[in-house]
PDB file of N, CA and C in Angstrom:
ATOM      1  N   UNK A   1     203.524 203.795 152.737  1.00  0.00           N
ATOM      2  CA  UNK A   1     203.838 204.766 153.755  1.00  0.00           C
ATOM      3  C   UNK A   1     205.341 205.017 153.725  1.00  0.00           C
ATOM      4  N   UNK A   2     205.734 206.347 153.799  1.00  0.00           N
ATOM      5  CA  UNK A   2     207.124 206.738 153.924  1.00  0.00           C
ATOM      6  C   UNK A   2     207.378 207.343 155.314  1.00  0.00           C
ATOM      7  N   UNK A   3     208.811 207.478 155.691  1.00  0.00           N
ATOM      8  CA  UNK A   3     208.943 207.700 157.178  1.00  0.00           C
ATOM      9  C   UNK A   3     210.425 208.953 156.592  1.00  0.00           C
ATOM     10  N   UNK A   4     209.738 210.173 157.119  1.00  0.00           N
ATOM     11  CA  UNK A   4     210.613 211.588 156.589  1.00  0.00           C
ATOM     12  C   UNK A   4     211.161 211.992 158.009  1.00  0.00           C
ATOM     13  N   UNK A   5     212.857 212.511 158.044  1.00  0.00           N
ATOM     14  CA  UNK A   5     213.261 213.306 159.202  1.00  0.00           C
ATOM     15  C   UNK A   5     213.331 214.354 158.961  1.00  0.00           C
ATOM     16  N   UNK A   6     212.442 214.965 160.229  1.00  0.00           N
ATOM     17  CA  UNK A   6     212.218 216.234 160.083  1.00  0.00           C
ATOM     18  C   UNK A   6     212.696 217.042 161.126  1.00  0.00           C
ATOM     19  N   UNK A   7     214.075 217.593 161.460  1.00  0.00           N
ATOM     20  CA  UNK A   7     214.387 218.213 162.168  1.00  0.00           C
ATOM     21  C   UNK A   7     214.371 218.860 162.603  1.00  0.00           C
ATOM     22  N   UNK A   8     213.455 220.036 161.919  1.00  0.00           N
ATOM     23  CA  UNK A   8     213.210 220.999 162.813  1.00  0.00           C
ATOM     24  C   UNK A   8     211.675 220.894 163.450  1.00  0.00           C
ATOM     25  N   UNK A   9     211.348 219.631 163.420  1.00  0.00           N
ATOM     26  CA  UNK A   9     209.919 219.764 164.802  1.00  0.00           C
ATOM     27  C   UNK A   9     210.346 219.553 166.108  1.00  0.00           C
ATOM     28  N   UNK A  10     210.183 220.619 166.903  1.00  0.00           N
ATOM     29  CA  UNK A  10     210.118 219.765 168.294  1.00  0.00           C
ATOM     30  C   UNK A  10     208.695 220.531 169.500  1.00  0.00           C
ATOM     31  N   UNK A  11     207.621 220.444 168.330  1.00  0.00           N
ATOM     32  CA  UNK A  11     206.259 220.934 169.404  1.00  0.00           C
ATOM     33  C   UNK A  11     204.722 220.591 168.980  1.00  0.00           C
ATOM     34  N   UNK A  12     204.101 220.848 169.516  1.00  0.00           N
ATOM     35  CA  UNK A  12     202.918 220.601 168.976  1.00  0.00           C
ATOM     36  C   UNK A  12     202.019 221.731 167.933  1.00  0.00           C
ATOM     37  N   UNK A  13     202.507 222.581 168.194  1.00  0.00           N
ATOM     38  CA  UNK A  13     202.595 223.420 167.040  1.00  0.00           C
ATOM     39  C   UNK A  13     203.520 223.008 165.431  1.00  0.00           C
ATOM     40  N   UNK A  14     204.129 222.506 165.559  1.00  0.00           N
ATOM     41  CA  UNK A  14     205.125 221.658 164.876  1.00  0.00           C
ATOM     42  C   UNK A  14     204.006 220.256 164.182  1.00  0.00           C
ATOM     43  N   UNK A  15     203.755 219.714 165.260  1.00  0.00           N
ATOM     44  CA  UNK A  15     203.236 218.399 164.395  1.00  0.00           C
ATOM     45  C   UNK A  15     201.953 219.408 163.891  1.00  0.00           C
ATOM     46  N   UNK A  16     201.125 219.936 164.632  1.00  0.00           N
ATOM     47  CA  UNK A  16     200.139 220.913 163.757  1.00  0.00           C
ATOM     48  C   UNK A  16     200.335 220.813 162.443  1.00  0.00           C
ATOM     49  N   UNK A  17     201.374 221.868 162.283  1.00  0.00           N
ATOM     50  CA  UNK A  17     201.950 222.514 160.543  1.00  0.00           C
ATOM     51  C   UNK A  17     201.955 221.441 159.925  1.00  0.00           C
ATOM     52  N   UNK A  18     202.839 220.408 160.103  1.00  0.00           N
ATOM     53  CA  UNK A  18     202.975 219.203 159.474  1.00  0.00           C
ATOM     54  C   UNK A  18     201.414 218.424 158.890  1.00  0.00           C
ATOM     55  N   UNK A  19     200.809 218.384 159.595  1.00  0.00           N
ATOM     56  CA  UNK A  19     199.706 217.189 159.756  1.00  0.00           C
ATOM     57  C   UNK A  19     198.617 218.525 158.518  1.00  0.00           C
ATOM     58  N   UNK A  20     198.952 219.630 159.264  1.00  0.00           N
ATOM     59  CA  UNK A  20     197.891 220.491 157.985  1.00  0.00           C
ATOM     60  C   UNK A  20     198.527 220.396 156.626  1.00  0.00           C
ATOM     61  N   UNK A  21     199.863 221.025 156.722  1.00  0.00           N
ATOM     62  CA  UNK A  21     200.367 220.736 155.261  1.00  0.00           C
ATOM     63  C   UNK A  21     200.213 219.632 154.081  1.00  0.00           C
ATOM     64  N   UNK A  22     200.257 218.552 154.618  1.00  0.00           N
ATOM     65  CA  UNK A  22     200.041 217.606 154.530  1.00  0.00           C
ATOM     66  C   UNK A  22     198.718 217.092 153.947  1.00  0.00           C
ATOM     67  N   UNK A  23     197.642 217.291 154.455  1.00  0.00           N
ATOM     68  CA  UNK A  23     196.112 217.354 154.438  1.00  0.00           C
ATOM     69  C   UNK A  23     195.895 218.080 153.444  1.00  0.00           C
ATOM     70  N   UNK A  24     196.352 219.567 153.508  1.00  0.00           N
ATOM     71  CA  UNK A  24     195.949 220.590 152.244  1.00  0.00           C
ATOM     72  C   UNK A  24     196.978 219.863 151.069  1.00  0.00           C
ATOM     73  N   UNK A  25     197.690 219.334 150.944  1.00  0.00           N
ATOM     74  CA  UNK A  25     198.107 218.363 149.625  1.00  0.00           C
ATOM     75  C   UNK A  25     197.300 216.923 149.481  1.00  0.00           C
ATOM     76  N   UNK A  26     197.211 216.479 149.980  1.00  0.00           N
ATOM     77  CA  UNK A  26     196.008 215.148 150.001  1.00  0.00           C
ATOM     78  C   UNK A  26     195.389 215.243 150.929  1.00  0.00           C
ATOM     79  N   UNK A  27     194.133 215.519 150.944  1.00  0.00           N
ATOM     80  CA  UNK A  27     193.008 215.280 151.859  1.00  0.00           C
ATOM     81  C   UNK A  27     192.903 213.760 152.804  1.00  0.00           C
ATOM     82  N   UNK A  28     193.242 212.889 151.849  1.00  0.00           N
ATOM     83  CA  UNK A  28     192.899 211.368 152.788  1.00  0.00           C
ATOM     84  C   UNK A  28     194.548 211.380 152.976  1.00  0.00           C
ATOM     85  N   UNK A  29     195.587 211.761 153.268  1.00  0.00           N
ATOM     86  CA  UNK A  29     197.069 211.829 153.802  1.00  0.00           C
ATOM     87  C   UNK A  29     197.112 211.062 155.078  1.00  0.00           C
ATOM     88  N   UNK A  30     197.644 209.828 155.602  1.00  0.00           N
ATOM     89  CA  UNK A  30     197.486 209.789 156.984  1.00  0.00           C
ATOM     90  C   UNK A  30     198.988 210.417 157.236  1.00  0.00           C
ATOM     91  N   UNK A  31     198.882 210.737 158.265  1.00  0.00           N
ATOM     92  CA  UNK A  31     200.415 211.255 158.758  1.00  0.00           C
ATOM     93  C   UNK A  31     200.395 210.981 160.510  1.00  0.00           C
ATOM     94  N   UNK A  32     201.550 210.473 160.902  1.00  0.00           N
ATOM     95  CA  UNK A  32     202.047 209.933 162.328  1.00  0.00           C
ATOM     96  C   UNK A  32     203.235 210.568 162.761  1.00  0.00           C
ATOM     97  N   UNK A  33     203.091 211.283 163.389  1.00  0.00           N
ATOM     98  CA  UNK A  33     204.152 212.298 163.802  1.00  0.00           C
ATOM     99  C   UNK A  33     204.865 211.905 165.288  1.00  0.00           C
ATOM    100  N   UNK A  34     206.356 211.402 165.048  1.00  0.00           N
ATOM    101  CA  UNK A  34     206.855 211.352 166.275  1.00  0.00           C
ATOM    102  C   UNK A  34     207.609 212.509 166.534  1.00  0.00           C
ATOM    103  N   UNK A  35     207.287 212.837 168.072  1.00  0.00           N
ATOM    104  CA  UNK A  35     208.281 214.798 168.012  1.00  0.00           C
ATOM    105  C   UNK A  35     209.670 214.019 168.866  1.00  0.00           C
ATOM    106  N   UNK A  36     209.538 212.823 169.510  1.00  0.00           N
ATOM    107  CA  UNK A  36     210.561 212.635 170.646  1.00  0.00           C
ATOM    108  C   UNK A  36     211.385 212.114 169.128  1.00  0.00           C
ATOM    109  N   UNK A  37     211.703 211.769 167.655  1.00  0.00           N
ATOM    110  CA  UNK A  37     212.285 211.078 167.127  1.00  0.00           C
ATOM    111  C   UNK A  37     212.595 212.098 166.125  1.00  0.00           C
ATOM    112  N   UNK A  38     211.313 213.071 165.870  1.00  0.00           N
ATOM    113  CA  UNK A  38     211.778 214.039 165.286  1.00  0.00           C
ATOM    114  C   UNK A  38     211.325 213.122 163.601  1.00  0.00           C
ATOM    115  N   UNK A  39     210.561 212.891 163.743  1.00  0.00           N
ATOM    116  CA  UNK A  39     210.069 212.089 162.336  1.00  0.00           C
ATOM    117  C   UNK A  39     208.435 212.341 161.662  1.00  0.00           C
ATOM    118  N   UNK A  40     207.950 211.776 161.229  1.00  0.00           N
ATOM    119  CA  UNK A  40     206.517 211.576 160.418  1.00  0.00           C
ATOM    120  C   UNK A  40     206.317 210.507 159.454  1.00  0.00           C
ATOM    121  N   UNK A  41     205.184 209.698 159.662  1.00  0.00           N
ATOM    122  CA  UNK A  41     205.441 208.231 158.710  1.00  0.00           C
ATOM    123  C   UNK A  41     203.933 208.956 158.186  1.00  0.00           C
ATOM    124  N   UNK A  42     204.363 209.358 156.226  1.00  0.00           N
ATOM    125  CA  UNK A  42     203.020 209.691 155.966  1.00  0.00           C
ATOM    126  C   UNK A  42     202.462 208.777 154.872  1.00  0.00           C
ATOM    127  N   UNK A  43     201.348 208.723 154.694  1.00  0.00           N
ATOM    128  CA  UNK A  43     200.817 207.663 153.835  1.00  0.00           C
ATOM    129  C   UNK A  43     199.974 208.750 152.420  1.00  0.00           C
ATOM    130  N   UNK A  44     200.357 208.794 151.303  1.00  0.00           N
ATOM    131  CA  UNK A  44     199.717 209.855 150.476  1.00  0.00           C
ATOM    132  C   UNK A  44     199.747 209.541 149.138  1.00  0.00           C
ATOM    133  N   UNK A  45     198.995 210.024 148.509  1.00  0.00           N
ATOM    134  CA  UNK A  45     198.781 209.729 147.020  1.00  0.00           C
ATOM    135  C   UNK A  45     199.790 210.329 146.837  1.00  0.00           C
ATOM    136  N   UNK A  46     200.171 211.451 147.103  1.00  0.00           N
ATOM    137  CA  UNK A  46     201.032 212.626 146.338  1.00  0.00           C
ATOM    138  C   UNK A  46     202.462 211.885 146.585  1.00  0.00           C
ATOM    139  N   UNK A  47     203.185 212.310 145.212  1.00  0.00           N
ATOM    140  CA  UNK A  47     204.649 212.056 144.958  1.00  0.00           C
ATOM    141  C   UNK A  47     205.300 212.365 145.932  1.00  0.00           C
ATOM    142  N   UNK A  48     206.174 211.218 146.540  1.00  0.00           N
ATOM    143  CA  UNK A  48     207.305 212.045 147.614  1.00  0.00           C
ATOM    144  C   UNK A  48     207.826 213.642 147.557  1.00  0.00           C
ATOM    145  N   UNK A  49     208.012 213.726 146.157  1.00  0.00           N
ATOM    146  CA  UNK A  49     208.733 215.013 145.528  1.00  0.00           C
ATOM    147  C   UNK A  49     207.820 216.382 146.569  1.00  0.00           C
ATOM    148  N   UNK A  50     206.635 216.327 145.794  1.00  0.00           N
ATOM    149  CA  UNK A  50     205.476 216.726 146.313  1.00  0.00           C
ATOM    150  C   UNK A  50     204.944 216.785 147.932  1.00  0.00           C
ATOM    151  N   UNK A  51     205.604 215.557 148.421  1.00  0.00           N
ATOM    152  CA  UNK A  51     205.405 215.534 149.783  1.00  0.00           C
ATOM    153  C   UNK A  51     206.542 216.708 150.732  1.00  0.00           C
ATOM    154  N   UNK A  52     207.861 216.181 149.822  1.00  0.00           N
ATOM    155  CA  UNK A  52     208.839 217.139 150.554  1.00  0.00           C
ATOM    156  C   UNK A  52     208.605 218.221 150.217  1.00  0.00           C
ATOM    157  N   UNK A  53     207.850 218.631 149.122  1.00  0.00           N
ATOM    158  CA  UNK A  53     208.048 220.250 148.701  1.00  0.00           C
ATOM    159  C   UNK A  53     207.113 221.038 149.394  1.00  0.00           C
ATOM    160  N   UNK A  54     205.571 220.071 149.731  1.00  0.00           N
ATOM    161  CA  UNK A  54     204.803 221.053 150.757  1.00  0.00           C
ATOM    162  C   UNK A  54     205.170 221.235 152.390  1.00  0.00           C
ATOM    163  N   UNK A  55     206.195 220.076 152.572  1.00  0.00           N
ATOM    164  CA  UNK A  55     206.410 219.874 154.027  1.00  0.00           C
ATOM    165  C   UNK A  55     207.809 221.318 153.928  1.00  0.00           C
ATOM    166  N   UNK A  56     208.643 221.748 153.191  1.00  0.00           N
ATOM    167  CA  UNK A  56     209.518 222.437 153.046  1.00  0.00           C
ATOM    168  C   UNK A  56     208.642 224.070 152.844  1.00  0.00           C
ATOM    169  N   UNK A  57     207.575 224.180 151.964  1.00  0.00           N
ATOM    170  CA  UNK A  57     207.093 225.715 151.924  1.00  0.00           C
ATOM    171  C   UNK A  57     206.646 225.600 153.338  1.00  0.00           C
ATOM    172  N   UNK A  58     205.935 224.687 153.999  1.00  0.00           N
ATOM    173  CA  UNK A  58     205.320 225.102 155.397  1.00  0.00           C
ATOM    174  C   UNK A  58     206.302 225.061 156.535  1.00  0.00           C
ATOM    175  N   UNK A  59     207.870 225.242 156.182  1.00  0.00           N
ATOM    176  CA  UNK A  59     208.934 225.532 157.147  1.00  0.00           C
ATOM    177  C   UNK A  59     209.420 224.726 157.510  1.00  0.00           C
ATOM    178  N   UNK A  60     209.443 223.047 157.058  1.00  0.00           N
ATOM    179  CA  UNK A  60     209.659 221.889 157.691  1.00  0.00           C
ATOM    180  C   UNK A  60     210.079 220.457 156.650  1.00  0.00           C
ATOM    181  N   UNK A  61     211.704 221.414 156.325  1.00  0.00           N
ATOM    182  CA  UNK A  61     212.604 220.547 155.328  1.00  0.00           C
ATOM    183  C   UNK A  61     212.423 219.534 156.033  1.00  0.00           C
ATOM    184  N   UNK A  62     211.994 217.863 155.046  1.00  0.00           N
ATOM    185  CA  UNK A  62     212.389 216.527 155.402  1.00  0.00           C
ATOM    186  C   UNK A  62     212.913 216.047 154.346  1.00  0.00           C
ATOM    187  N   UNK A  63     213.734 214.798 154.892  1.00  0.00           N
ATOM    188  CA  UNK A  63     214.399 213.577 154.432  1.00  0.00           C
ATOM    189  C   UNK A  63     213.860 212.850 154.208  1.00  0.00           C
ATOM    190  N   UNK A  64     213.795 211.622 153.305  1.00  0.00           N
ATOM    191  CA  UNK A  64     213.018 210.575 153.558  1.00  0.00           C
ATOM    192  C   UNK A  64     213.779 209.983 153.753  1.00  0.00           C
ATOM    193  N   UNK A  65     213.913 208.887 154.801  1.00  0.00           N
ATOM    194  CA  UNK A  65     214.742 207.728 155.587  1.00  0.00           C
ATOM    195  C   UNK A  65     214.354 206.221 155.464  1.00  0.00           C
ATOM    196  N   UNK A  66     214.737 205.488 155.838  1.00  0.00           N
ATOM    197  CA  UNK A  66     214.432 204.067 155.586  1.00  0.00           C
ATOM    198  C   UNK A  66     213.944 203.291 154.296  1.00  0.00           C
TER     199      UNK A  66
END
């Protein structure tokens, strides 16, 4: 599991995008979305690379942290 900052969420529409994007790149993806931290700890087959690049087309540049 990786833990990405994602700054520009702050709604539930927000973790939405995220949690779909996510899904439509790996189906079994878990993803944990904190909006008060402004983060997501996702768990995925797919390459980080891959992780940031679908979380970035669906409007929601991340970092990976820790």
């Amino acid at each position: 599991m990786a833990t990405y900052s994602i700054p520009d969420m702050s709604c539930g529409h927000c973790r939405a995008a995220v949690e779909t994007a996510m899904r439509e790149l790996d189906p079994s993806a878990s993803v944990a979305v904190d909006l008060e931290s402004r983060t997501a700890e996702i768990a995925s087959a797919a390459p980080a690379e891959a992780v940031r690049a679908k979380l970035a087309e669906a409007g929601y540049p991340a970092k990976a942290i820790g």
